[in-house]
PDB file of N, CA and C in Angstrom:
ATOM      1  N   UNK A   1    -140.532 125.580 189.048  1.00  0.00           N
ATOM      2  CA  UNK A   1    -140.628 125.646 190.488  1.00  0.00           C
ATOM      3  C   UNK A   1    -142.020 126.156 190.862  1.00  0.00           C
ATOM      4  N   UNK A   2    -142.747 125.374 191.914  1.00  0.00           N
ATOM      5  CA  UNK A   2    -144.096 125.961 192.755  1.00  0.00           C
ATOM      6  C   UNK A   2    -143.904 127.217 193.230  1.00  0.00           C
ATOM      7  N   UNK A   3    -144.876 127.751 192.622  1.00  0.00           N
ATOM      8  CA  UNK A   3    -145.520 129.365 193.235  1.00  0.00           C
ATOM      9  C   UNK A   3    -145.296 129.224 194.493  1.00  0.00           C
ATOM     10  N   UNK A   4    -145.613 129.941 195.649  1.00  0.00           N
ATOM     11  CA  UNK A   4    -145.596 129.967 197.025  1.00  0.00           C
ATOM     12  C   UNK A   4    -147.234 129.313 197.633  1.00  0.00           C
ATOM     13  N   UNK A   5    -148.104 129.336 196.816  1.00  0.00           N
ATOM     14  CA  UNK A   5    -149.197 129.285 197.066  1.00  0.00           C
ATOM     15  C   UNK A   5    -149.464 127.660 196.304  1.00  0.00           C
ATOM     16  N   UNK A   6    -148.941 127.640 195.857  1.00  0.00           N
ATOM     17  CA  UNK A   6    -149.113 126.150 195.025  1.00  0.00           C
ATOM     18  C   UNK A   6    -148.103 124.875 196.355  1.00  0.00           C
ATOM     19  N   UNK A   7    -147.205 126.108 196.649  1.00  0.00           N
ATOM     20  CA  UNK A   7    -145.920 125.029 197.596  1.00  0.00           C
ATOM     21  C   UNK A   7    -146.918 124.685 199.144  1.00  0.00           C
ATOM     22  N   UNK A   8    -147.237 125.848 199.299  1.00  0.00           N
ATOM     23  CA  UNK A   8    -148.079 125.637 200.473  1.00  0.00           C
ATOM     24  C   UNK A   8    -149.426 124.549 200.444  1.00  0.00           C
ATOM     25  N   UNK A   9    -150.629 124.954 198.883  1.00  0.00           N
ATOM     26  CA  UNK A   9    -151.050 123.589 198.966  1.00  0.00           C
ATOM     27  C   UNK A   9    -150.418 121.971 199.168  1.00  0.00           C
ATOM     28  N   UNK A  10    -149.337 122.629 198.538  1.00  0.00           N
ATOM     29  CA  UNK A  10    -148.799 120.901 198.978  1.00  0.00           C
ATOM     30  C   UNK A  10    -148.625 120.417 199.846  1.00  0.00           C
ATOM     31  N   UNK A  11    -148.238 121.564 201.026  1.00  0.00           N
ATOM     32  CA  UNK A  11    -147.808 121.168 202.511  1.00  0.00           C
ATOM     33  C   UNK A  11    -148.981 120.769 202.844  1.00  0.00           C
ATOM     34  N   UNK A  12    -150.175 121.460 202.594  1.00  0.00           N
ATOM     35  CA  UNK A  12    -151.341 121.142 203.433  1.00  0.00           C
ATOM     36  C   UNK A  12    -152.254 119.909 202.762  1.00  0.00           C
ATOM     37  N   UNK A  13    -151.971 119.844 201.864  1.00  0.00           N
ATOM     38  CA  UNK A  13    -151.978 118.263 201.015  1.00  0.00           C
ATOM     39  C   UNK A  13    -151.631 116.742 201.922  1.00  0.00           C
ATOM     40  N   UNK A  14    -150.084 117.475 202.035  1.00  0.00           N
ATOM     41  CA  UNK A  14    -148.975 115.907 203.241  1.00  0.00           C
ATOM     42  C   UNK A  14    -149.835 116.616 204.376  1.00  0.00           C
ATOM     43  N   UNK A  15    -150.142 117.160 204.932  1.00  0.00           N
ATOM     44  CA  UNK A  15    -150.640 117.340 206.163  1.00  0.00           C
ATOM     45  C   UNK A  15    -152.035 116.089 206.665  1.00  0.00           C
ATOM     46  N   UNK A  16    -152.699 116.344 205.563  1.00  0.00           N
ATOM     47  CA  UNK A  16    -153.836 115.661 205.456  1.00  0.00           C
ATOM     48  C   UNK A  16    -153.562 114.451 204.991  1.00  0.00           C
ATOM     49  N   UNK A  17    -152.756 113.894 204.453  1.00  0.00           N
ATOM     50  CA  UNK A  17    -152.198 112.616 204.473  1.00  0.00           C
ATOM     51  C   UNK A  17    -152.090 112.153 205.373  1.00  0.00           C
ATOM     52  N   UNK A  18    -151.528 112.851 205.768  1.00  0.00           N
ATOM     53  CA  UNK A  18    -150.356 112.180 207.370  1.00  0.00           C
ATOM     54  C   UNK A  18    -151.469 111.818 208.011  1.00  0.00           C
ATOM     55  N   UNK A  19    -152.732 113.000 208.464  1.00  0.00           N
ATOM     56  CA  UNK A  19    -153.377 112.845 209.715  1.00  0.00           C
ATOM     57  C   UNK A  19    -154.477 111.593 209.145  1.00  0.00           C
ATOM     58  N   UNK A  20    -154.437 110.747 207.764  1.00  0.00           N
ATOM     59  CA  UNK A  20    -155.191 110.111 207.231  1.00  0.00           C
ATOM     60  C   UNK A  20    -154.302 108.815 207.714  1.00  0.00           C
ATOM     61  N   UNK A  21    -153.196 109.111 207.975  1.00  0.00           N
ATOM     62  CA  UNK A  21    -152.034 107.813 208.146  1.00  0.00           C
ATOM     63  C   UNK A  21    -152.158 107.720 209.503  1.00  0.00           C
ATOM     64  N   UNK A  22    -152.057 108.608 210.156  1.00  0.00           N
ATOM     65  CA  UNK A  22    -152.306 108.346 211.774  1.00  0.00           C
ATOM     66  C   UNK A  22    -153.817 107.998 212.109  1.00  0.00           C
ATOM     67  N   UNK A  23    -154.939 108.179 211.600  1.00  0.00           N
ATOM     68  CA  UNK A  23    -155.822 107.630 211.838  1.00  0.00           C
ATOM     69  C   UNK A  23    -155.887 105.870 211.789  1.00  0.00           C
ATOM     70  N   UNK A  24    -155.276 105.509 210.285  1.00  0.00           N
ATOM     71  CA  UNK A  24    -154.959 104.434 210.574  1.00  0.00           C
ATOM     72  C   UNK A  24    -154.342 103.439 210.999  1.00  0.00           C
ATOM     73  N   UNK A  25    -153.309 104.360 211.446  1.00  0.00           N
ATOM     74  CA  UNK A  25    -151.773 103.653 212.882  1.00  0.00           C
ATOM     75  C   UNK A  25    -152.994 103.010 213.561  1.00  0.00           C
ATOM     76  N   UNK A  26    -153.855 104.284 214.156  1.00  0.00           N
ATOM     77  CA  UNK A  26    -155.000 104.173 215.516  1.00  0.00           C
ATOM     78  C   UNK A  26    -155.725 103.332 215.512  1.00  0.00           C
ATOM     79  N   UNK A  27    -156.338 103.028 214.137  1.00  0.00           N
ATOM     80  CA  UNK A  27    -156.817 101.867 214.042  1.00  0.00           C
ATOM     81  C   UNK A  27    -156.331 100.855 214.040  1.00  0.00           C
ATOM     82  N   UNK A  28    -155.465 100.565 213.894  1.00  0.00           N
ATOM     83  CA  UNK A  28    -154.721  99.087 214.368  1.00  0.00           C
ATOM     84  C   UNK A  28    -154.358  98.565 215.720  1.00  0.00           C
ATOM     85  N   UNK A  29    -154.575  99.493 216.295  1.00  0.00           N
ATOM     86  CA  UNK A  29    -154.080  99.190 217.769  1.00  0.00           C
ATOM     87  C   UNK A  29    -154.892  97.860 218.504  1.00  0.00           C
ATOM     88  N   UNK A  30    -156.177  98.489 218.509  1.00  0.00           N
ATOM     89  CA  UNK A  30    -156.546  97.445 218.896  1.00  0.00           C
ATOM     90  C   UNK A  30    -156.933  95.835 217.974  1.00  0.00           C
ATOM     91  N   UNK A  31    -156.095  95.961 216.828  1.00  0.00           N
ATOM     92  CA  UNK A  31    -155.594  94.536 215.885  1.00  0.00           C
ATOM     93  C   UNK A  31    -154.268  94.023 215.947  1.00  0.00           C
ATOM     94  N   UNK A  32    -153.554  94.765 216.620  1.00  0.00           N
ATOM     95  CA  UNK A  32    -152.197  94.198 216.513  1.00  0.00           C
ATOM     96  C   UNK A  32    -151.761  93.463 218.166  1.00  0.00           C
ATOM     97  N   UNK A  33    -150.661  92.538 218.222  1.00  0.00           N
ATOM     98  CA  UNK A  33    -150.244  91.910 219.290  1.00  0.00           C
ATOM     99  C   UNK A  33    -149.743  92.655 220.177  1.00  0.00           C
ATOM    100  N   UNK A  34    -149.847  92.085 221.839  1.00  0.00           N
ATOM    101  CA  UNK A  34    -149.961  93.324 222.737  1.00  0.00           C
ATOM    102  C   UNK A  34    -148.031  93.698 222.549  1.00  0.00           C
ATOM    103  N   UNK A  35    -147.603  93.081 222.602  1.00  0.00           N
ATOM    104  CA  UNK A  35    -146.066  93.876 222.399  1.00  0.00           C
ATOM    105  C   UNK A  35    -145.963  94.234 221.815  1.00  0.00           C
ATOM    106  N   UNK A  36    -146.428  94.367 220.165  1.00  0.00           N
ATOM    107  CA  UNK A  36    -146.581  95.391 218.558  1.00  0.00           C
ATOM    108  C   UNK A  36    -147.253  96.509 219.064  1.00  0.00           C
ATOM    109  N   UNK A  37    -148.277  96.555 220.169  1.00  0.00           N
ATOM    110  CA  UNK A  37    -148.885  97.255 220.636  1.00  0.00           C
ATOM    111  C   UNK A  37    -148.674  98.901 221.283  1.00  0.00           C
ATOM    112  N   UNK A  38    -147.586  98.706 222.277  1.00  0.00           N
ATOM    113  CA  UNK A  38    -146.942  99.453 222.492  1.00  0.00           C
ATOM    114  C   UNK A  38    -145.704  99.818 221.793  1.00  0.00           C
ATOM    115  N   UNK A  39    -145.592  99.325 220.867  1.00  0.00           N
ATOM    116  CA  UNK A  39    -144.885 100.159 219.916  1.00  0.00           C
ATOM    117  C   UNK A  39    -145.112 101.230 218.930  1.00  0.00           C
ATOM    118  N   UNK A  40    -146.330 100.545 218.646  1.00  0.00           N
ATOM    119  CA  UNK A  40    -147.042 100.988 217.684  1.00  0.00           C
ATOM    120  C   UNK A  40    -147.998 102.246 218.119  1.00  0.00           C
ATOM    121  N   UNK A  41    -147.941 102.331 219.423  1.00  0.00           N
ATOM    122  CA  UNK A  41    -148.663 103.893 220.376  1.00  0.00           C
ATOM    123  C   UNK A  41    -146.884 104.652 220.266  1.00  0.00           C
ATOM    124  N   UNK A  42    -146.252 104.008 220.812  1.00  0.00           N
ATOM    125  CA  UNK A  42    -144.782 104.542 221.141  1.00  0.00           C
ATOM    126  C   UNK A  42    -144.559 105.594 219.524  1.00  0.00           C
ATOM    127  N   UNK A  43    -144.806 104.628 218.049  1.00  0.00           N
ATOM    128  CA  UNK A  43    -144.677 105.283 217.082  1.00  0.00           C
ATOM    129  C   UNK A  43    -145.869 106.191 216.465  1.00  0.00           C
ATOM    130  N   UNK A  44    -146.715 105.869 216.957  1.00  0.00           N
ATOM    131  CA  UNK A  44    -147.782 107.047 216.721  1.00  0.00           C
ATOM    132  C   UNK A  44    -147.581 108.095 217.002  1.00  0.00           C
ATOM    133  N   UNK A  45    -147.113 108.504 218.448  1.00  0.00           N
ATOM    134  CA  UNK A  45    -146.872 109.527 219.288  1.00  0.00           C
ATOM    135  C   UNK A  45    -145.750 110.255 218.558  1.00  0.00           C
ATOM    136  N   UNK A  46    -144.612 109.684 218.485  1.00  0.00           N
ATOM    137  CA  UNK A  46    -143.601 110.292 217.553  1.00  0.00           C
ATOM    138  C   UNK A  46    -143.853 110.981 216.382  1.00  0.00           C
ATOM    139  N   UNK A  47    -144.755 110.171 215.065  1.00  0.00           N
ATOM    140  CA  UNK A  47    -145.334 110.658 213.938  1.00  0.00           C
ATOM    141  C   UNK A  47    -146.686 112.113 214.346  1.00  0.00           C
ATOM    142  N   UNK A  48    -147.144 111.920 215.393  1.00  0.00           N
ATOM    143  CA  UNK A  48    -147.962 113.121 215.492  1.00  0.00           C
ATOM    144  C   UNK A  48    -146.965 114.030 215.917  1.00  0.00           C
ATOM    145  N   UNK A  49    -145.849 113.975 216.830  1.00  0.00           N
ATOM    146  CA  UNK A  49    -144.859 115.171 216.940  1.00  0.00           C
ATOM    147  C   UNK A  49    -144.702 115.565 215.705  1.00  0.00           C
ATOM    148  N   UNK A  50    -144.143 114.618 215.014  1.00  0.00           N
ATOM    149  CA  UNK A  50    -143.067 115.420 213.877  1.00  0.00           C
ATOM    150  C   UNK A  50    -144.441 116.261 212.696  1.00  0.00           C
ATOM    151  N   UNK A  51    -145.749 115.459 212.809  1.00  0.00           N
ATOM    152  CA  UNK A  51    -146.983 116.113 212.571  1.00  0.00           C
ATOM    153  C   UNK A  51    -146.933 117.572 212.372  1.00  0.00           C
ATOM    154  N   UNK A  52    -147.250 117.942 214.397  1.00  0.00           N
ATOM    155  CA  UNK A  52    -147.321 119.219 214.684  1.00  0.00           C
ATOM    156  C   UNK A  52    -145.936 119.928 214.131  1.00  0.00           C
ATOM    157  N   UNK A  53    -144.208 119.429 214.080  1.00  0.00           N
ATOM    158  CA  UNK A  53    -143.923 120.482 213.977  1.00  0.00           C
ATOM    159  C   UNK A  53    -144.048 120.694 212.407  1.00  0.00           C
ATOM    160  N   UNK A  54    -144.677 119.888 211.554  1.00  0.00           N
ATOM    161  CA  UNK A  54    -144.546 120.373 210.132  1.00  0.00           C
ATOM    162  C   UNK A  54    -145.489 121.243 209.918  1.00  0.00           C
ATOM    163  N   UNK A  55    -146.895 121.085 210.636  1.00  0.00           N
ATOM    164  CA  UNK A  55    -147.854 122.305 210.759  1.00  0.00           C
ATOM    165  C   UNK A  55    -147.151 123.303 211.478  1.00  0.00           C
ATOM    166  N   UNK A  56    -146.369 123.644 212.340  1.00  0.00           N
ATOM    167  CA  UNK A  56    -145.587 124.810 212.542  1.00  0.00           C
ATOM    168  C   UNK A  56    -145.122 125.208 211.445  1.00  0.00           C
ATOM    169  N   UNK A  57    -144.476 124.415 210.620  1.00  0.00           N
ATOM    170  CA  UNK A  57    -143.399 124.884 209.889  1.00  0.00           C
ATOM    171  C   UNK A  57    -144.201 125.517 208.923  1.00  0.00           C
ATOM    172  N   UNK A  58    -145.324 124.973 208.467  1.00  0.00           N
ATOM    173  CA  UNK A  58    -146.853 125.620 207.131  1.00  0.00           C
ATOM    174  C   UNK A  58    -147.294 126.835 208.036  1.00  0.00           C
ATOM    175  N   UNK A  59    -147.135 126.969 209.269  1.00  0.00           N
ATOM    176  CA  UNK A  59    -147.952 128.126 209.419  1.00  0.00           C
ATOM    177  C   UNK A  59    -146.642 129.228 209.314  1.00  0.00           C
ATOM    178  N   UNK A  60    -145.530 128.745 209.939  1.00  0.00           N
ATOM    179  CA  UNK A  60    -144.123 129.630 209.353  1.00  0.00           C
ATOM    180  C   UNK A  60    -144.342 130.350 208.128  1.00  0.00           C
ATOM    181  N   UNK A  61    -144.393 129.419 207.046  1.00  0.00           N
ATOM    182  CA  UNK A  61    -144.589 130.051 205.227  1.00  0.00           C
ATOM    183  C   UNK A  61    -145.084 130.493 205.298  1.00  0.00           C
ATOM    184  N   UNK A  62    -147.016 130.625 205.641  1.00  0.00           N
ATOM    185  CA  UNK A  62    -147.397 131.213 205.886  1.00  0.00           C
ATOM    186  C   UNK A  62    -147.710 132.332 205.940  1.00  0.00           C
ATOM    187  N   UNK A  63    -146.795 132.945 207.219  1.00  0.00           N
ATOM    188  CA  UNK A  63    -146.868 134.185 207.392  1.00  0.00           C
ATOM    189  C   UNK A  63    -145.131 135.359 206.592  1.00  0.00           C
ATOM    190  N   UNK A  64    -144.825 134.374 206.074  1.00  0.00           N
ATOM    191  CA  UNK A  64    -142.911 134.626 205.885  1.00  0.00           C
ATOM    192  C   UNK A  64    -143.745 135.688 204.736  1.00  0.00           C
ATOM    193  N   UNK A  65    -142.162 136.416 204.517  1.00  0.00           N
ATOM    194  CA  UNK A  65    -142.214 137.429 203.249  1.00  0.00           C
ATOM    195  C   UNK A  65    -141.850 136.564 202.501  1.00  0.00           C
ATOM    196  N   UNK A  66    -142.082 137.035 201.271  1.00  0.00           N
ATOM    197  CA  UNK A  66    -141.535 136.891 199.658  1.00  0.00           C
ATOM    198  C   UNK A  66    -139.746 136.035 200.196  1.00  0.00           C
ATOM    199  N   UNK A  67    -139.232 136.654 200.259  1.00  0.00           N
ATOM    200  CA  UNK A  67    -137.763 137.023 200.363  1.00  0.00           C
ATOM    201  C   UNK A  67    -137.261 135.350 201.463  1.00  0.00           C
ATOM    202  N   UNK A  68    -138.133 135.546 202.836  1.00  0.00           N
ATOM    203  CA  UNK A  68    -138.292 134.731 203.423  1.00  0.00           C
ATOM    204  C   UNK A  68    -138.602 133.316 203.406  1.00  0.00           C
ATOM    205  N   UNK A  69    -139.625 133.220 202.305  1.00  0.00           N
ATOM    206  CA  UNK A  69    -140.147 132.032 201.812  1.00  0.00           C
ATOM    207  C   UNK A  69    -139.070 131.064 201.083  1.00  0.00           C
ATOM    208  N   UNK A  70    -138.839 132.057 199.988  1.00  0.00           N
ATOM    209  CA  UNK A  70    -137.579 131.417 198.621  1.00  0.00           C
ATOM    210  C   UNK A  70    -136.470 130.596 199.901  1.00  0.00           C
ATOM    211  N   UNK A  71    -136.111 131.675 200.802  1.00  0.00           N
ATOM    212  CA  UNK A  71    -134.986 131.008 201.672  1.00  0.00           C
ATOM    213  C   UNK A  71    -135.265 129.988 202.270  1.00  0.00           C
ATOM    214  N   UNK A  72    -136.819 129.697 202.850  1.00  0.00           N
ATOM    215  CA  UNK A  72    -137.038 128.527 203.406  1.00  0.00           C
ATOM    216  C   UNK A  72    -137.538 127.156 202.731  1.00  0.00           C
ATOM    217  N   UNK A  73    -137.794 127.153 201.410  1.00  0.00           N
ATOM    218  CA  UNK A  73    -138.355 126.448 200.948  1.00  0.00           C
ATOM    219  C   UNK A  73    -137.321 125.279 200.680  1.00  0.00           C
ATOM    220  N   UNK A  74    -136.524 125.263 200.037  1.00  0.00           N
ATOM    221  CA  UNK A  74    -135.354 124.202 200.074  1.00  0.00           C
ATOM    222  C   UNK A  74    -135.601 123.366 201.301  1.00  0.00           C
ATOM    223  N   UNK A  75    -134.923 124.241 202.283  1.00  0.00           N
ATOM    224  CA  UNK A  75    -135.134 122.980 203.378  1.00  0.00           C
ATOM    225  C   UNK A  75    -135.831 122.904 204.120  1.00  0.00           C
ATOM    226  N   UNK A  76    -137.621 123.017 203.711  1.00  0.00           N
ATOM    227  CA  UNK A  76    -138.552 122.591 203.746  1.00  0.00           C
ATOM    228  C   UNK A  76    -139.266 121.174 203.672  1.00  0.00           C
ATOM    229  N   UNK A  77    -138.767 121.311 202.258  1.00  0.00           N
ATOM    230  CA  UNK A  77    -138.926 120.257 201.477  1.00  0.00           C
ATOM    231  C   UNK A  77    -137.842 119.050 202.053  1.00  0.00           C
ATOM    232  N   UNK A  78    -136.905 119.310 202.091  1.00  0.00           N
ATOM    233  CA  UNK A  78    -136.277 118.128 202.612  1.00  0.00           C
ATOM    234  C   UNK A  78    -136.524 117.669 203.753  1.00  0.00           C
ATOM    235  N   UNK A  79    -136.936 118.134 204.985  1.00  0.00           N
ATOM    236  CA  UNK A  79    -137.312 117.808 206.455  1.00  0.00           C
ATOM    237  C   UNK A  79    -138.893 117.362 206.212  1.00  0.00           C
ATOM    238  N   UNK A  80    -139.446 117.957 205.212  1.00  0.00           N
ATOM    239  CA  UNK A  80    -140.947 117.327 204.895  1.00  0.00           C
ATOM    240  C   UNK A  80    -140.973 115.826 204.253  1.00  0.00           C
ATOM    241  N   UNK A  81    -139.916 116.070 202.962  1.00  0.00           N
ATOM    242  CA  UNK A  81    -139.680 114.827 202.824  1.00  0.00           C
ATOM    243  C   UNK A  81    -138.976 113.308 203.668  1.00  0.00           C
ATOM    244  N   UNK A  82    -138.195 113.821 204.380  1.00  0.00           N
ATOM    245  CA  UNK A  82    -137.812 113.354 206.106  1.00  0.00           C
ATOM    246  C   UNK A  82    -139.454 112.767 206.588  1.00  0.00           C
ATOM    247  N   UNK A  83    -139.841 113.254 206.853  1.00  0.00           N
ATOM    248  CA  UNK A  83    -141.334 112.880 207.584  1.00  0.00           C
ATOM    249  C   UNK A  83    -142.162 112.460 206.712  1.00  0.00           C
ATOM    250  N   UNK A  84    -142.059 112.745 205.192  1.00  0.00           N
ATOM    251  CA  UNK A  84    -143.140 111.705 204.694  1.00  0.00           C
ATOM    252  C   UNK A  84    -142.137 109.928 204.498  1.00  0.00           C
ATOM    253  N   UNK A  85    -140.705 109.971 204.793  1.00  0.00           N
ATOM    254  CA  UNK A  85    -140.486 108.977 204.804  1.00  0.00           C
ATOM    255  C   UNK A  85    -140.660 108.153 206.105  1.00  0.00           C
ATOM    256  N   UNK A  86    -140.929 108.590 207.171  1.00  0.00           N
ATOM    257  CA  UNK A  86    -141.360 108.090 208.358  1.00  0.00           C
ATOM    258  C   UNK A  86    -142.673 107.451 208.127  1.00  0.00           C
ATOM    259  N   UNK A  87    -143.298 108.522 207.925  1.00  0.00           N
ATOM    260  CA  UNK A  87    -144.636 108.015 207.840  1.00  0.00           C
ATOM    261  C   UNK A  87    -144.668 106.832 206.959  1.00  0.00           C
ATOM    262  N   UNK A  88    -144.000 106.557 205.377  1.00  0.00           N
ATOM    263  CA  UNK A  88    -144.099 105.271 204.722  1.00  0.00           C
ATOM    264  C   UNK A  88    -143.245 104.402 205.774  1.00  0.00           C
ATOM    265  N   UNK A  89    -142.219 104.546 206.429  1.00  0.00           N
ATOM    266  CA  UNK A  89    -141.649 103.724 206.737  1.00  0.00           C
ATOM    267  C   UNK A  89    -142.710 103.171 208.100  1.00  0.00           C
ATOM    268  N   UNK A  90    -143.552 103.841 208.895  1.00  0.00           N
ATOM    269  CA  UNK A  90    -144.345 103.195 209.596  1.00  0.00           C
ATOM    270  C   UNK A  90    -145.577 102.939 208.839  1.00  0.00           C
ATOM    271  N   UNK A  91    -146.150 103.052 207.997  1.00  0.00           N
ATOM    272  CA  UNK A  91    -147.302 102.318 207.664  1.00  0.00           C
ATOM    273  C   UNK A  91    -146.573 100.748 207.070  1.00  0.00           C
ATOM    274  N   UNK A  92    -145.721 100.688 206.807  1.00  0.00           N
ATOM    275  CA  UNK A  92    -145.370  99.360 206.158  1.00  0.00           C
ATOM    276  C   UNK A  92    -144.926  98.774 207.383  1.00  0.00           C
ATOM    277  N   UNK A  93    -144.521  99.133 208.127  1.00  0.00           N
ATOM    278  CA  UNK A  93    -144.114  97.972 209.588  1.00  0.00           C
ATOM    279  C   UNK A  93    -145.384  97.893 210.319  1.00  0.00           C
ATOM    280  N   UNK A  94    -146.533  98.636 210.189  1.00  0.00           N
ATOM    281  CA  UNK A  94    -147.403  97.899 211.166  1.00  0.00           C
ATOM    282  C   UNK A  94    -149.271  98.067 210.013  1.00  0.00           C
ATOM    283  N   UNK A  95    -148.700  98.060 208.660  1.00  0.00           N
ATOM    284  CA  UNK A  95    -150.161  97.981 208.177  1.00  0.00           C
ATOM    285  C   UNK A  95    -149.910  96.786 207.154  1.00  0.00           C
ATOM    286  N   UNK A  96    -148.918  96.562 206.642  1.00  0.00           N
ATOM    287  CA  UNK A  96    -148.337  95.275 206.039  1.00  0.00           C
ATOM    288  C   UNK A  96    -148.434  94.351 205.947  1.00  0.00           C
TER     289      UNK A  96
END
């Protein structure tokens, strides 16, 4: 199992993914058809929410105790993994 400090690089690892994945949502916008169009802002917007709250959730660990951390990390990981499946599931519907 990841150290606390090793778990946290990782978060901030997918963090920088993500915002590498939303750069390129952004770039497509103006390549894709105007009705893909507004979807594809519609799903951007969503993926930067769920963005910010996973940077909430890294700055949470963060600051958590010892004690605090162990408890949150489980389902961490699963709501992170939740959102990195969004994110694959929108780069393949509109970079594909």
């Amino acid at each position: 199992m990841a150290t606390r400090e090793e778990f946290i690089q990782k978060l901030k690892t997918k963090l920088d993914d993500w915002n590498a994945n939303i750069d390129e949502l952004e770039a497509q916008l103006h390549k894709v058809e105007e009705g893909s169009r507004e979807k594809l802002q519609t799903q951007i917007q969503e993926l930067k929410k769920k963005r910010d709250e996973a940077r909430s959730d890294l700055h949470r660990v963060q600051s958590a105790s010892a004690e605090a951390f162990e408890d949150m990390r489980d389902g961490l990981e699963l709501a992170w993994d939740s959102v990195s499946e969004a994110f694959r599931s929108a780069l393949h519907r509109f970079l594909d």
